[in-house]
Protein backbone atom coordinates (compact mmCIF):
# COMPACT_ATOMS: atom_id res chain seq x y z
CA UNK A 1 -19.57 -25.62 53.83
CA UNK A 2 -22.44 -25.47 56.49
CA UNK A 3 -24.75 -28.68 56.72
CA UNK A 4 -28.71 -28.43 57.27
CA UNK A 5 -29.39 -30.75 60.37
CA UNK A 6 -33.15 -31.25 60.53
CA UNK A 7 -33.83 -30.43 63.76
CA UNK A 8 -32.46 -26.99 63.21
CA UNK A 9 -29.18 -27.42 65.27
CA UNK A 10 -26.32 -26.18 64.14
CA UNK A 11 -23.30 -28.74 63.40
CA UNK A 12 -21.61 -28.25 66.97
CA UNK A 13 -24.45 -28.54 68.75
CA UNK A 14 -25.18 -30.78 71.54
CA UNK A 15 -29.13 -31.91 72.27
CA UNK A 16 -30.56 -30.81 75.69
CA UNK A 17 -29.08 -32.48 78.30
CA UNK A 18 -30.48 -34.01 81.12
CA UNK A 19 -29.07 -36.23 84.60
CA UNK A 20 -30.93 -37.42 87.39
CA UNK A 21 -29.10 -39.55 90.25
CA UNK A 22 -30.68 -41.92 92.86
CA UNK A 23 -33.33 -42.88 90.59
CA UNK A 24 -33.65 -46.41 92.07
CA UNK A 25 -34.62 -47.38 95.63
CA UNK A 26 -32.99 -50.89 95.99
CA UNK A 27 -29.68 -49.81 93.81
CA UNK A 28 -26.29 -49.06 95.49
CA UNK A 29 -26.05 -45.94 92.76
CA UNK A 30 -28.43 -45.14 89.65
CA UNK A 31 -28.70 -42.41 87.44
CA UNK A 32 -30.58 -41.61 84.08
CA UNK A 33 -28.84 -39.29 81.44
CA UNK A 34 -30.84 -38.04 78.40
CA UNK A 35 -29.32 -36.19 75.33
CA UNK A 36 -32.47 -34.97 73.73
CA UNK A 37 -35.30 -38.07 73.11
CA UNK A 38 -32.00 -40.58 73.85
CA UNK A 39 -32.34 -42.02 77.70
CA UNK A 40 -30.75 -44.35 79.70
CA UNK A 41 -30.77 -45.51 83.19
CA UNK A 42 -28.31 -47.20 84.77
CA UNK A 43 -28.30 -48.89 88.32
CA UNK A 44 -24.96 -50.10 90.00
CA UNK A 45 -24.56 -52.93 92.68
CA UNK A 46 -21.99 -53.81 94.49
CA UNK A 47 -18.64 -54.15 95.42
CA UNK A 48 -19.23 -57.76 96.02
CA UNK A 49 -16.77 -60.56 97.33
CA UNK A 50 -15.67 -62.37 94.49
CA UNK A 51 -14.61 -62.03 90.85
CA UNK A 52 -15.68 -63.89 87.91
CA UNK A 53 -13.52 -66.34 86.08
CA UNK A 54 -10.92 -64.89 84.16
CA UNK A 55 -10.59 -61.81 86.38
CA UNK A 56 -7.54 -60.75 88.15
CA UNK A 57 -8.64 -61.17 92.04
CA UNK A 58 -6.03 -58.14 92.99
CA UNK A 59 -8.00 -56.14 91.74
CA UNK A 60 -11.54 -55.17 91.37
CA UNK A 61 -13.83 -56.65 88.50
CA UNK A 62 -16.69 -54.31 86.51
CA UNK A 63 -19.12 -56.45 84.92
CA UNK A 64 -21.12 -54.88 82.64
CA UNK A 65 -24.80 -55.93 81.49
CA UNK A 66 -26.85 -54.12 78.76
CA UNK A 67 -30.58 -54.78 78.87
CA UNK A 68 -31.79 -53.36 75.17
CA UNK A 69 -35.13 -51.50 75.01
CA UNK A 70 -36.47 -54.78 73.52
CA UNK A 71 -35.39 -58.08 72.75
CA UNK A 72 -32.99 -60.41 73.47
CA UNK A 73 -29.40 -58.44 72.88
CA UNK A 74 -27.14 -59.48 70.55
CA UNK A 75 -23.94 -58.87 68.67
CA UNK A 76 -23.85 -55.04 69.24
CA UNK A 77 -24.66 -54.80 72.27
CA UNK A 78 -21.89 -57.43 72.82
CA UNK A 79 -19.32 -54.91 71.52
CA UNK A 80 -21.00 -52.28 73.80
CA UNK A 81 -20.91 -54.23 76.76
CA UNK A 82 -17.23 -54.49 76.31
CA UNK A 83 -16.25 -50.62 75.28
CA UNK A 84 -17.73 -49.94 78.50
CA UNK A 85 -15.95 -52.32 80.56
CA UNK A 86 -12.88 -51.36 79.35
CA UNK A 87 -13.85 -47.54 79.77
CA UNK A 88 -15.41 -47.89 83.29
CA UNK A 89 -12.05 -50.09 84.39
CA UNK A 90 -9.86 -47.25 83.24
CA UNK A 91 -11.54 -44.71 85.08
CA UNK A 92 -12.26 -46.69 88.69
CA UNK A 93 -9.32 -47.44 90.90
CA UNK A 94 -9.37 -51.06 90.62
CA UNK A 95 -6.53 -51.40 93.68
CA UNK A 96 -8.59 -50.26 96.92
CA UNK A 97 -11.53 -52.92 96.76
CA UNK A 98 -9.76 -56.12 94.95
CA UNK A 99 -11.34 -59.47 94.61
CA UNK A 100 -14.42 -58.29 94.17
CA UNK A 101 -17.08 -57.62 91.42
CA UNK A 102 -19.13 -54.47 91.05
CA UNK A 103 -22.17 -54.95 88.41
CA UNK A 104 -23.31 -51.93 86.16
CA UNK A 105 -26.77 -52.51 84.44
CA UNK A 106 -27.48 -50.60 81.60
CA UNK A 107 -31.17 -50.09 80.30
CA UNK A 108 -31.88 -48.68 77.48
CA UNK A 109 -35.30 -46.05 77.59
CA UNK A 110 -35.09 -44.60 74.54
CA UNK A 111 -32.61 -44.61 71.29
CA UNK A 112 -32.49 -41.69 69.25
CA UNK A 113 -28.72 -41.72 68.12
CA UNK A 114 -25.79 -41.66 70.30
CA UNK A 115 -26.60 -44.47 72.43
CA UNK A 116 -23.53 -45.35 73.89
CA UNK A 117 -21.92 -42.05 74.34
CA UNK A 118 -25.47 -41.62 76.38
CA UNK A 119 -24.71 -45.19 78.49
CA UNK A 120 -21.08 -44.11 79.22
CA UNK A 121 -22.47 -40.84 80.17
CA UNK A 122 -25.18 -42.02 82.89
CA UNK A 123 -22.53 -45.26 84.08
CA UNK A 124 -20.22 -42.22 84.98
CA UNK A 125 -23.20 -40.75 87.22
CA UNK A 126 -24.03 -43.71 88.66
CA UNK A 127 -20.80 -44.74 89.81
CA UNK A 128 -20.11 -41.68 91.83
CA UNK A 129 -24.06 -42.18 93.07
CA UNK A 130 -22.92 -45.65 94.26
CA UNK A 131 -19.59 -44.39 95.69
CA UNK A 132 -17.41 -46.28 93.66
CA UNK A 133 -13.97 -44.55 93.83
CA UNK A 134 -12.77 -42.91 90.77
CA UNK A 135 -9.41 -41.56 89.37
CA UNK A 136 -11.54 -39.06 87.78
CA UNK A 137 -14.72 -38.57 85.75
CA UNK A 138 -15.42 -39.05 82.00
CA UNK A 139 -17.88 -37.54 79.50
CA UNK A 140 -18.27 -39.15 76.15
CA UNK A 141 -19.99 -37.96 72.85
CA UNK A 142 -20.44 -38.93 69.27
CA UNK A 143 -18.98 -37.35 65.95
CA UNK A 144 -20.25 -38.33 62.79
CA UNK A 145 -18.96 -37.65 59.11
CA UNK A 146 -21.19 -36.78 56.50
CA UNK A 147 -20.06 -37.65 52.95
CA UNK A 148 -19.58 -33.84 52.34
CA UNK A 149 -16.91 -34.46 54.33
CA UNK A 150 -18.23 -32.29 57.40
CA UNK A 151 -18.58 -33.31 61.47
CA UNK A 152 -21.90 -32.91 63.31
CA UNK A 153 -21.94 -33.92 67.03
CA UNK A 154 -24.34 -35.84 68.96
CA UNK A 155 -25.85 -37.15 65.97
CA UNK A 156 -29.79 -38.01 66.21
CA UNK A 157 -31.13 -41.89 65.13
CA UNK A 158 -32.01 -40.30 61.74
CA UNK A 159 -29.34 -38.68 61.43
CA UNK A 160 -26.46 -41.75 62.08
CA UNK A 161 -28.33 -43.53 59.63
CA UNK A 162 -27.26 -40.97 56.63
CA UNK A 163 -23.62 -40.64 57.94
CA UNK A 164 -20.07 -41.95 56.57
CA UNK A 165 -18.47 -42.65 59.43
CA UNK A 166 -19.16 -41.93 63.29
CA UNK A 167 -16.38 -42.39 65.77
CA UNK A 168 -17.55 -42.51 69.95
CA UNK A 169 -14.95 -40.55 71.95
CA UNK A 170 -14.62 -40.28 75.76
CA UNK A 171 -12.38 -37.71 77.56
CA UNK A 172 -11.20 -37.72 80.49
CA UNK A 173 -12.57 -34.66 82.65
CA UNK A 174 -9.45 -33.88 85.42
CA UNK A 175 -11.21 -31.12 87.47
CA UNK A 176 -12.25 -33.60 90.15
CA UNK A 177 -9.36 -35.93 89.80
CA UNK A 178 -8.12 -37.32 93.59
CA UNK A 179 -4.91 -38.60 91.40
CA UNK A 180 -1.58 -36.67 92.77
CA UNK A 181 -0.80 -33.84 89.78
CA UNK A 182 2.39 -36.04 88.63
CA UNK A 183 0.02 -38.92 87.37
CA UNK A 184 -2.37 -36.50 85.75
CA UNK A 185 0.45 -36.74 83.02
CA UNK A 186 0.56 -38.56 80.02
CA UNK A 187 4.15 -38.46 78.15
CA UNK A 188 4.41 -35.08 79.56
CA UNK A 189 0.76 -33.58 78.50
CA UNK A 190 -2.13 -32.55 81.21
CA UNK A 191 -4.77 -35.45 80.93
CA UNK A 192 -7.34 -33.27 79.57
CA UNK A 193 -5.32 -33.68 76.68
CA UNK A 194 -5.61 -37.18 76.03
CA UNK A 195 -8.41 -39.25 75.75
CA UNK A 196 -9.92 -42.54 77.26
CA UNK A 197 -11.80 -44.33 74.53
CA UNK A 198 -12.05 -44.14 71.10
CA UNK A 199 -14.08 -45.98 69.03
CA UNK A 200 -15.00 -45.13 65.02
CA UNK A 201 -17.02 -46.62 62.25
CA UNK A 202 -16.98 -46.52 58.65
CA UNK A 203 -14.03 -44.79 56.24
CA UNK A 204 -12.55 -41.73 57.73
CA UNK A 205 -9.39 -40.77 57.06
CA UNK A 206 -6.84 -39.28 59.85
CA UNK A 207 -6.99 -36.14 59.19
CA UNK A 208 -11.09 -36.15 59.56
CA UNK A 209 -10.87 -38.13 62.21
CA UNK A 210 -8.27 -35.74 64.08
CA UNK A 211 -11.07 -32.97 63.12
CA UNK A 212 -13.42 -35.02 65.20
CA UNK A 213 -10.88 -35.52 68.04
CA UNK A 214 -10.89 -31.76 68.04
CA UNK A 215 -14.44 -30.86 67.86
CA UNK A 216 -15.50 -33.32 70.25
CA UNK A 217 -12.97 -31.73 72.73
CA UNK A 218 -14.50 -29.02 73.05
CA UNK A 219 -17.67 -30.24 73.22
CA UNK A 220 -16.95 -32.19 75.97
CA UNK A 221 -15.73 -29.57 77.95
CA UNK A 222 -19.15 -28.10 78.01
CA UNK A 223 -20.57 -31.22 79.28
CA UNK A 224 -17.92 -31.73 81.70
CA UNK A 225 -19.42 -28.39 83.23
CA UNK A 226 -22.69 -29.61 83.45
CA UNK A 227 -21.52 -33.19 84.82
CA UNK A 228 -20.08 -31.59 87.42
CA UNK A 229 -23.53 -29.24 88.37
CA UNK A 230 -25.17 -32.57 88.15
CA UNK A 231 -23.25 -34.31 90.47
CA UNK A 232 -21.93 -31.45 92.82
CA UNK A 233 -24.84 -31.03 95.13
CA UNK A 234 -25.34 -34.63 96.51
CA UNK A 235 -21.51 -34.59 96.93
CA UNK A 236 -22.03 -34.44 100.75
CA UNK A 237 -24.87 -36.96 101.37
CA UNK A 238 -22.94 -39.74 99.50
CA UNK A 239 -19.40 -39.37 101.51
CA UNK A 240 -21.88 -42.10 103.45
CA UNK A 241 -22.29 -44.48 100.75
CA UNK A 242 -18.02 -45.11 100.80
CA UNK A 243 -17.70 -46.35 103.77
């Protein structure tokens, strides 16, 4: 059963895509990803000395803070404050810079549906713009269920607001991993098998929401390509900005 999506896109795919890095002058890295009329820019400063309470000073802290288009923020972007955290922590090797805190603001331009996918996205970008060292990159994206029962990806505002159920997914992307091969496993699998965040809304049952751990897969794969084209060419210039 095919669904009409009312932009014309077919169900698997993806908006136009869009990353700029070193977008701010007085940022230690910044980058601004768009999927389609969704944008957000993100600026990242630090490592600084110093963790905040609650931290574990052996390691490095990631403090996140989401700045909403308008208005004060709130409950949600509570919650989306701390998916990132927990995603950013699991991709940045926390060991080589400890006791201190790096800061990761995220604005929000524009939101046309798959906000945070969008934020995890451009925090990625700006993290290797700042030189923060990283186990590896990530690319996230969005999966909705309709009540038909079928998965769409990268969802627009309009179109989140008629779904089931949506779940956020973030993969890990291995290509550029500086991990030795023998911790690129996980219980015996590659790590492009697994994943590094998951997050769903609404009723979905397993088995739809292992047909949008699939779908979103491969998805991702594509965008892991064009991460990588985005980032590739200031590789050299920011071997600098680690030291």
């Amino acid at each position: 059963m095919e669904i009409d999506r009312l932009d014309g896109r077919t169900p698997n795919q993806l908006r136009p895509l869009a990353c700029s890095r070193n977008v701010l002058n007085r940022a230690h890295g910044s980058a601004s990803w768009c999927q389609g009329d969704t944008k957000v820019l993100v600026a990242v400063y630090g490592p600084k000395a110093g963790t905040k309470k609650n931290e574990n000073p052996e390691k490095a802290c990631i403090e996140i803070i989401w700045k909403p288009k308008t208005g004060q923020s709130g409950k949600l972007e509570r919650e989306y404050e701390m998916i990132l955290k927990r995603t950013l922590q699991s991709i940045c090797i926390l060991t080589l810079n400890p006791n201190t805190t790096t800061s990761v603001i995220i604005q929000v331009v524009n939101d046309d549906g798959a906000l945070l996918p969008c934020a995890i996205n451009a925090a990625c970008a700006a993290l290797v713009d700042a030189g923060i060292p990283l186990k590896h990159l990530a690319v996230a994206i969005c999966c909705c269920l309709a009540e038909s029962g079928y998965v769409i990806l990268d969802p627009s505002k309009l179109e989140e607001q008629k779904m089931k159920a949506f779940a956020y997914l973030v993969f890990p992307n291995s290509v550029l991993s500086i991990l030795p091969e023998e911790q690129l496993q996980v219980g015996g699998e590659p790590m492009e098998h697994g994943i590094i965040t998951s997050v769903t809304q609404g009723a979905m049952s397993v088995d739809d929401y292992l047909h949008c751990l699939e779908r979103g897969r491969a998805a991702t794969a594509k965008m892991s390509v064009f991460l990588r084209k985005s980032l590739q060419p200031q590789l050299p210039i920011d071997s600098s900005k680690a030291g």
